[in-house]
Protein backbone atom coordinates (compact mmCIF):
# COMPACT_ATOMS: atom_id res chain seq x y z
CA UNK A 1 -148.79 -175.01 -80.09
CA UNK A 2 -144.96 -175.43 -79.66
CA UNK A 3 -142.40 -172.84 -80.34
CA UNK A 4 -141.23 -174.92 -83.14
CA UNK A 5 -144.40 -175.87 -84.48
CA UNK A 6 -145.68 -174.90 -88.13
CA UNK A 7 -148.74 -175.24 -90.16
CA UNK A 8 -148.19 -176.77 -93.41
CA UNK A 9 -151.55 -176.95 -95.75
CA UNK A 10 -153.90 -177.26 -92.84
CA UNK A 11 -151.60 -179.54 -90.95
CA UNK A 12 -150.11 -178.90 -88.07
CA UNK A 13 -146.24 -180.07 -87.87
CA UNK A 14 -144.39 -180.23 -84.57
CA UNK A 15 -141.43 -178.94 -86.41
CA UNK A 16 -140.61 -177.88 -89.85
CA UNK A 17 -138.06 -180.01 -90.72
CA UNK A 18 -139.18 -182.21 -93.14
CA UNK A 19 -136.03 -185.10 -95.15
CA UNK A 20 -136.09 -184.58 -98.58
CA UNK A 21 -137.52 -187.27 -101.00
CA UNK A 22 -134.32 -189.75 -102.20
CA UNK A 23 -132.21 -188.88 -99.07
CA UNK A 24 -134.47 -190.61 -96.48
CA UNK A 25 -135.77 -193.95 -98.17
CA UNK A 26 -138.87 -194.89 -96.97
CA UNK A 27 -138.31 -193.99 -93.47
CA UNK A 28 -138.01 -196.98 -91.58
CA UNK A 29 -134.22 -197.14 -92.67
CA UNK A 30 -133.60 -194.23 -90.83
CA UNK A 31 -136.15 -195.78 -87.93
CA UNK A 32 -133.43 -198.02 -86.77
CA UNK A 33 -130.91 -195.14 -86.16
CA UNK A 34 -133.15 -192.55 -84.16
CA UNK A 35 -137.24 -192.18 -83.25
CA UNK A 36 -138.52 -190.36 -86.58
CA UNK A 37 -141.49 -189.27 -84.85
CA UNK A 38 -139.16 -186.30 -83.92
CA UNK A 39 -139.29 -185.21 -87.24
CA UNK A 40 -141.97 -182.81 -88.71
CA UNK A 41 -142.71 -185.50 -91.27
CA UNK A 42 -140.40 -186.54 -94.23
CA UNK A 43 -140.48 -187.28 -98.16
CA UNK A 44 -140.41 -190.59 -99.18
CA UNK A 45 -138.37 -191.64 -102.26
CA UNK A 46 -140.01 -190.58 -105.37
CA UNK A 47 -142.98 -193.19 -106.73
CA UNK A 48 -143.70 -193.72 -110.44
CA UNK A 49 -146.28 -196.01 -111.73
CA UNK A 50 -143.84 -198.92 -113.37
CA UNK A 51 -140.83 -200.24 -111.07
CA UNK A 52 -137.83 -198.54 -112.18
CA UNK A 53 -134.11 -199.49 -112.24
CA UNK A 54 -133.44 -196.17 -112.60
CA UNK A 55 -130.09 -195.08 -114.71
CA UNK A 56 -126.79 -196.64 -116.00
CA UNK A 57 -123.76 -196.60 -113.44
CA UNK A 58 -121.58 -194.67 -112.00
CA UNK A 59 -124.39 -192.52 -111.07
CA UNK A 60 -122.93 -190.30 -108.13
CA UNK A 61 -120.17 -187.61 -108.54
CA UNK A 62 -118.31 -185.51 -106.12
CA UNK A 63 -118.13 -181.85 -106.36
CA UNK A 64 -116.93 -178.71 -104.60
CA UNK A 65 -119.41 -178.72 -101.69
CA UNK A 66 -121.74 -180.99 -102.49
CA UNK A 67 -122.96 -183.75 -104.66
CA UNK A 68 -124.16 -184.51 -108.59
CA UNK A 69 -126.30 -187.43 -108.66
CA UNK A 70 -128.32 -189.14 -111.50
CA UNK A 71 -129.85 -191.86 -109.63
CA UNK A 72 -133.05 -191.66 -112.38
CA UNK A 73 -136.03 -192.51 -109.95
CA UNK A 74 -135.23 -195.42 -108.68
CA UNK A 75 -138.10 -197.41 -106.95
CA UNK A 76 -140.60 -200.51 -106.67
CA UNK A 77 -143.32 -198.98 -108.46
CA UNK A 78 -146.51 -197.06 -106.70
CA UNK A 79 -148.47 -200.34 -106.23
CA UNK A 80 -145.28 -202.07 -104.17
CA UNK A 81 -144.78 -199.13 -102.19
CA UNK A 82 -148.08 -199.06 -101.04
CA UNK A 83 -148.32 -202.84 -100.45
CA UNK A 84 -144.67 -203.27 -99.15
CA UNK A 85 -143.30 -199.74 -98.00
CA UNK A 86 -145.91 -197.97 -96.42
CA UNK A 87 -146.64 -200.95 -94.02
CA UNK A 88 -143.38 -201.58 -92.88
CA UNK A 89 -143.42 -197.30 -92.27
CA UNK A 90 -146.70 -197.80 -90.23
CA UNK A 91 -144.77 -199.11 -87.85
CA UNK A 92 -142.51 -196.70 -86.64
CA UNK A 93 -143.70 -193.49 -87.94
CA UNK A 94 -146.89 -192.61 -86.58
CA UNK A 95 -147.47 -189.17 -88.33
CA UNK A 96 -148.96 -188.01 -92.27
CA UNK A 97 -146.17 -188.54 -94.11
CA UNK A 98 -145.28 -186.82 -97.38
CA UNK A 99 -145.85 -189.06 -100.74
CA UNK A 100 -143.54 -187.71 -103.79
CA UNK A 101 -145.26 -188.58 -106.93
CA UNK A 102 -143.05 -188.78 -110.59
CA UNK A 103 -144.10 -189.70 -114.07
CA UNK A 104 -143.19 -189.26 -117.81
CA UNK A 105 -147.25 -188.16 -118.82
CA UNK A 106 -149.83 -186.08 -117.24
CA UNK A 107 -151.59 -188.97 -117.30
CA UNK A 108 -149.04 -191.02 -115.15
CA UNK A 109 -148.86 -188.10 -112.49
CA UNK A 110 -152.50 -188.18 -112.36
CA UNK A 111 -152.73 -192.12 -112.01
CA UNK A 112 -149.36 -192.15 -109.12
CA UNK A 113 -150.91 -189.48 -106.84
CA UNK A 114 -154.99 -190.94 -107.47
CA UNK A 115 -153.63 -194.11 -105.56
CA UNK A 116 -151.41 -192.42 -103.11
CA UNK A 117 -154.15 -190.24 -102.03
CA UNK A 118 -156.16 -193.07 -101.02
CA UNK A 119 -153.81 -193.97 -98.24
CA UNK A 120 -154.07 -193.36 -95.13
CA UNK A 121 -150.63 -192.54 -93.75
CA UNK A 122 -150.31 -189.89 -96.72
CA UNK A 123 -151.20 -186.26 -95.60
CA UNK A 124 -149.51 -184.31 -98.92
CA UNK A 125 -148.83 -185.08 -102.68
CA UNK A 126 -145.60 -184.31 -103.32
CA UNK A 127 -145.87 -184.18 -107.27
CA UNK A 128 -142.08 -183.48 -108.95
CA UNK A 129 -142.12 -181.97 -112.02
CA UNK A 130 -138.22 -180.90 -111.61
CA UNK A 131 -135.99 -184.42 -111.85
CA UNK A 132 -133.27 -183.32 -114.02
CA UNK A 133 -132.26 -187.41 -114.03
CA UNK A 134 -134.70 -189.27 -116.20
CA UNK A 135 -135.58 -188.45 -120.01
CA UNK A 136 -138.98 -187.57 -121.60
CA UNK A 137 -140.08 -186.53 -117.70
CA UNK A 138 -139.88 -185.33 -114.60
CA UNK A 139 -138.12 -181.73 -115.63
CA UNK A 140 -139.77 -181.02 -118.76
CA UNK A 141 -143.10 -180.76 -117.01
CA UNK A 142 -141.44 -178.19 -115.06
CA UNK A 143 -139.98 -175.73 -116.90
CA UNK A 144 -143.01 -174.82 -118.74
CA UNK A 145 -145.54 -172.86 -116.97
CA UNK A 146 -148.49 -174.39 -119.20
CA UNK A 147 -147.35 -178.22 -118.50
CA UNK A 148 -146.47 -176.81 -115.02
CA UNK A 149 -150.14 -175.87 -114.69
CA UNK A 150 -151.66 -179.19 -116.67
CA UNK A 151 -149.78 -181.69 -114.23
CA UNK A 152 -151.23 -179.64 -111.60
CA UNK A 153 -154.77 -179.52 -112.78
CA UNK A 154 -154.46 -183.21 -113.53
CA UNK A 155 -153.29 -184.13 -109.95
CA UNK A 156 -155.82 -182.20 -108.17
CA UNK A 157 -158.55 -183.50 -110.06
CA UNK A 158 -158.20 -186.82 -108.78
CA UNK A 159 -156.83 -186.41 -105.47
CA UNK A 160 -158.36 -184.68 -102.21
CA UNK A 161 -155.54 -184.12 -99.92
CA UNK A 162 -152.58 -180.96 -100.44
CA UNK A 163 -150.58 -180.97 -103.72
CA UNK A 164 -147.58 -179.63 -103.87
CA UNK A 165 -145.18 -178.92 -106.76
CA UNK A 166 -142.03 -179.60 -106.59
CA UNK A 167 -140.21 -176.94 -108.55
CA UNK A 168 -137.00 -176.89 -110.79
CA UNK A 169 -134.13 -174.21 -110.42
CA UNK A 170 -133.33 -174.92 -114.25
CA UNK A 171 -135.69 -172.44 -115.08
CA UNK A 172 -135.11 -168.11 -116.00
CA UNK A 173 -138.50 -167.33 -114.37
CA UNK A 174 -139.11 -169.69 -111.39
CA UNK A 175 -141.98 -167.08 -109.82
CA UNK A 176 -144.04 -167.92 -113.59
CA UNK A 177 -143.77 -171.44 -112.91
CA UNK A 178 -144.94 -170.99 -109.24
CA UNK A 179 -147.70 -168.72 -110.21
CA UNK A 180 -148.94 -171.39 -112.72
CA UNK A 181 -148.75 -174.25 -110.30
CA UNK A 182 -150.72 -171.99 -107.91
CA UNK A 183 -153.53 -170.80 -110.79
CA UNK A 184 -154.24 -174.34 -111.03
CA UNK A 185 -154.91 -175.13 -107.72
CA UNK A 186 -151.50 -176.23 -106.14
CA UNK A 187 -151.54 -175.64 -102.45
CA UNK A 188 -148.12 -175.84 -102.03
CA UNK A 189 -144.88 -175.35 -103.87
CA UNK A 190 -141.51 -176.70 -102.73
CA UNK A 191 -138.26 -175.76 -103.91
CA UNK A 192 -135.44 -176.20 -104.94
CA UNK A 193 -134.99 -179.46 -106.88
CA UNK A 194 -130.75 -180.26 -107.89
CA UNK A 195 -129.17 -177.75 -110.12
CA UNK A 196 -128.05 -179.53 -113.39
CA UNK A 197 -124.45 -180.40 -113.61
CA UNK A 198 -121.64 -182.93 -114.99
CA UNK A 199 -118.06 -183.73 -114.11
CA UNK A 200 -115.19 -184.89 -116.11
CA UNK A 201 -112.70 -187.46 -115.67
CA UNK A 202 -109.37 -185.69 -116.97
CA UNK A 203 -107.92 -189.17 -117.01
CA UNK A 204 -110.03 -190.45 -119.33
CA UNK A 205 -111.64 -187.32 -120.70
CA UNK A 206 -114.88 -188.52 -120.34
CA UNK A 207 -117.73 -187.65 -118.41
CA UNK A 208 -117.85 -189.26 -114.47
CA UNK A 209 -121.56 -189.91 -115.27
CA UNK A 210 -123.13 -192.53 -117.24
CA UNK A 211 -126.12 -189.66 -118.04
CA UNK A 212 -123.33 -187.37 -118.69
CA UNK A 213 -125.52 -184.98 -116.19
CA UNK A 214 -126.86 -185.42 -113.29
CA UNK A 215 -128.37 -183.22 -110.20
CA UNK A 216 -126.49 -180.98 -107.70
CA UNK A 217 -127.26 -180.67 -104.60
CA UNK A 218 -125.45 -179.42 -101.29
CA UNK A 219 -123.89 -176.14 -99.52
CA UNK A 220 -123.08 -175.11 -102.91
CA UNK A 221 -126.51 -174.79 -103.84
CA UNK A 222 -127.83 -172.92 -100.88
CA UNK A 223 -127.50 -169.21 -101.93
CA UNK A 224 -129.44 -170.16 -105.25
CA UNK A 225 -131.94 -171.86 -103.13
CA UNK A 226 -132.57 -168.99 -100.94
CA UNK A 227 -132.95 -166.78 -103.68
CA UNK A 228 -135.64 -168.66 -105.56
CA UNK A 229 -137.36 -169.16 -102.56
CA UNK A 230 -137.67 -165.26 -101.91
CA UNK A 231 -138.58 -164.51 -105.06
CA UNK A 232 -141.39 -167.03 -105.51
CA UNK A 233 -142.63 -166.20 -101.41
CA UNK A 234 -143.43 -163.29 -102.56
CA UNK A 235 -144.47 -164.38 -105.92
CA UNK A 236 -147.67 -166.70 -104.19
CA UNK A 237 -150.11 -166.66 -101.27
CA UNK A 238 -149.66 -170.35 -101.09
CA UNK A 239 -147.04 -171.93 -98.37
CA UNK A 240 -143.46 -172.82 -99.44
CA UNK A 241 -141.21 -175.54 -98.41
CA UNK A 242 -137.81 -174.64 -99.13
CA UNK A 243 -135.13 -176.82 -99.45
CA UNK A 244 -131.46 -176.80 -101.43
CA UNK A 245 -128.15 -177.37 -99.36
CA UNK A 246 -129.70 -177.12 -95.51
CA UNK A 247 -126.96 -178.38 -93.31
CA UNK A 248 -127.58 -176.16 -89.94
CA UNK A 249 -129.90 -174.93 -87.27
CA UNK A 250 -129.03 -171.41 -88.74
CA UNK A 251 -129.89 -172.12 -92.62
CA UNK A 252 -133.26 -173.25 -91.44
CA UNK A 253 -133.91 -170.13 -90.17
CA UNK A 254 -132.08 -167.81 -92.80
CA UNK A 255 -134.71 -170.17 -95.36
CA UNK A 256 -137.92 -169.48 -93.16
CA UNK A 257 -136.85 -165.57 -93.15
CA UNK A 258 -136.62 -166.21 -97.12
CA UNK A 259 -140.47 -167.09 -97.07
CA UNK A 260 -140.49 -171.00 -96.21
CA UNK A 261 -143.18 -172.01 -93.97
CA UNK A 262 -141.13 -175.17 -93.74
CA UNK A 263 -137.44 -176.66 -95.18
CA UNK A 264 -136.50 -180.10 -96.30
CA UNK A 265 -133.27 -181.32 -95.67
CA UNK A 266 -131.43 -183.37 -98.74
CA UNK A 267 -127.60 -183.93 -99.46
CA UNK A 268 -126.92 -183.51 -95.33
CA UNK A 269 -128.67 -186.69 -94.79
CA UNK A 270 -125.76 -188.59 -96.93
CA UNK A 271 -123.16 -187.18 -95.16
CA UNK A 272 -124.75 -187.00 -91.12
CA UNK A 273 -127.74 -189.62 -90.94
CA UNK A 274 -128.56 -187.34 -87.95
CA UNK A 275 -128.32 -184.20 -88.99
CA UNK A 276 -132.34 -184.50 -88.72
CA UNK A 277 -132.47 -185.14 -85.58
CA UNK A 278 -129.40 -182.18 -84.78
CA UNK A 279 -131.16 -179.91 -86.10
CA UNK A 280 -134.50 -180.20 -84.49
CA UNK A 281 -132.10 -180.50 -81.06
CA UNK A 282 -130.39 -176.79 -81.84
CA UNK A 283 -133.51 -174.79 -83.23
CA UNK A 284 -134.24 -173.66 -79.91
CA UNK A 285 -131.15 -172.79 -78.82
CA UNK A 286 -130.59 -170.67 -81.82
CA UNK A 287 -133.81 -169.29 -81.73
CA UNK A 288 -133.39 -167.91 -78.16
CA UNK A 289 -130.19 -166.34 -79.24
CA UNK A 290 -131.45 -164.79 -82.14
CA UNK A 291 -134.38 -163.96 -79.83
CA UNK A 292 -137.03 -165.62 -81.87
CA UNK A 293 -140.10 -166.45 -79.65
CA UNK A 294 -141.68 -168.74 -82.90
CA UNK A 295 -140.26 -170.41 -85.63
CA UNK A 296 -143.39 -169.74 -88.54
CA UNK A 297 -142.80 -167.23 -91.19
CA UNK A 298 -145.07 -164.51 -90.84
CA UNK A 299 -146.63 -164.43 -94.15
């Protein structure tokens, strides 16, 4: 057992840095630049049953320390990526790897994650029920503990490997949402998903997005992040990933001291396509300064 090592739902990561789901493809893009294997695991992009375009362009933003995006899910479709994507992963990531699962009915969750579980390579459901990006989905399953709590039942009832909800900071009570997801059997939570926002184009007066809104994500949203994480790691007995403007060796920790048994990294992977792989390289250093002898949160 390493010093960075963590135990997320029964499995045992080498470290708990984990790329968020959108930022890090399917993997093997990022397979090219450095050995992934480094990583704890990673996210892949989010899956929905249909192929999606995803939405209208310009779909990216700028913004005071971070980023507003409204990419809307775009992806292949669940039977593609498991035909296409996860092969191509096989062969440079040799670890589980994290499947996000999206849809726009209970029923769709329910049929994404069913086929994802029977993979192989997959060792957690990542089911997001916080995209603030597409309509008549992703979000509005989130921000209601009782559809919160049906996706989850849904999910779990078809599936035999660790679920884990991916919660929404567009929420007033984020610990009900967490204690509904757990009620119903979730074994994980992770949070937080982007922060809804818009900019404006004073030239034109018009919003920079085609949605109008979109997600942000970045330093910015870190505080927030940390907050919500607190509140709902002590809200649940069931392990937390937190995640929301990570750029640093330091935020990792400050997150695990929050209540994370592990973080996911997002926006930092735009800027620094290593910032993985910097990360996991400074963690010990940090840690012996800090005088840390193990990086897992005591709860």
């Amino acid at each position: 057992m390493g010093k960075l090592s963590v135990n997320l739902c029964g499995i045992e990561l080498d470290n708990p840095i984990i790329p968020a789901s959108g930022t890090f493809g399917y993997g093997y893009e990022f397979a090219e630049l450095y050995d992934i294997n480094i990583l704890g695991t990673f996210s892949c992009k989010g899956t929905t049953l249909q192929p999606r375009f995803g939405n209208e362009t310009p779909r990216i933003a700028e913004a005071p320390a971070g980023m507003i995006n409204s990419v809307g899910l775009q992806n292949p479709g669940v039977e593609a990526v498991i035909s296409e994507e996860l092969p191509k992963l096989k062969k440079c990531f040799h670890k589980p790897m994290m499947a996000n699962a999206s849809g726009f009915s209970i029923e769709e969750y329910a049929a994404v994650c069913e086929k994802l579980d029977r993979e192989r390579q997959v060792g957690w459901l990542e089911v997001n029920i916080s995209c603030p990006n597409v309509h008549g989905g992703g979000m509005s399953f989130g921000t209601d503990p009782e559809m919160a709590a049906a996706v989850t039942r849904a999910v779990k009832a078809v599936t035999t490997k660790p679920v884990i909800m991916k919660l929404s900071p567009n929420v007033t009570d984020i610990p009900a949402i967490a204690r509904a997801c757990e009620n119903a059997g979730a074994d994980g939570l992770s949070l937080i998903n982007t922060l809804m926002a818009m900019r404006i184009d004073i030239k034109t007066g018009k919003p920079i997005l085609a949605n109008v809104t979109g997600g942000l994500s970045g330093p910015a949203i870190f505080p927030i992040a940390l907050r919500m994480v607190w509140q709902v790691s002590h809200a649940v007995s069931i392990p937390v990933i937190g995640m929301g403007g990570i750029s640093s060796a330091e935020d990792v920790i400050e997150m695990m001291m929050a209540g994370a048994t592990a973080v996911e990294i997002g926006a930092a992977n735009l800027v620094d396509p290593f910032i993985c792989k910097k990360i996991i390289e400074d963690l010990p250093a940090v840690m012996d300064r800090l005088g840390l002898e193990q990086i897992r949160n005591k709860k």
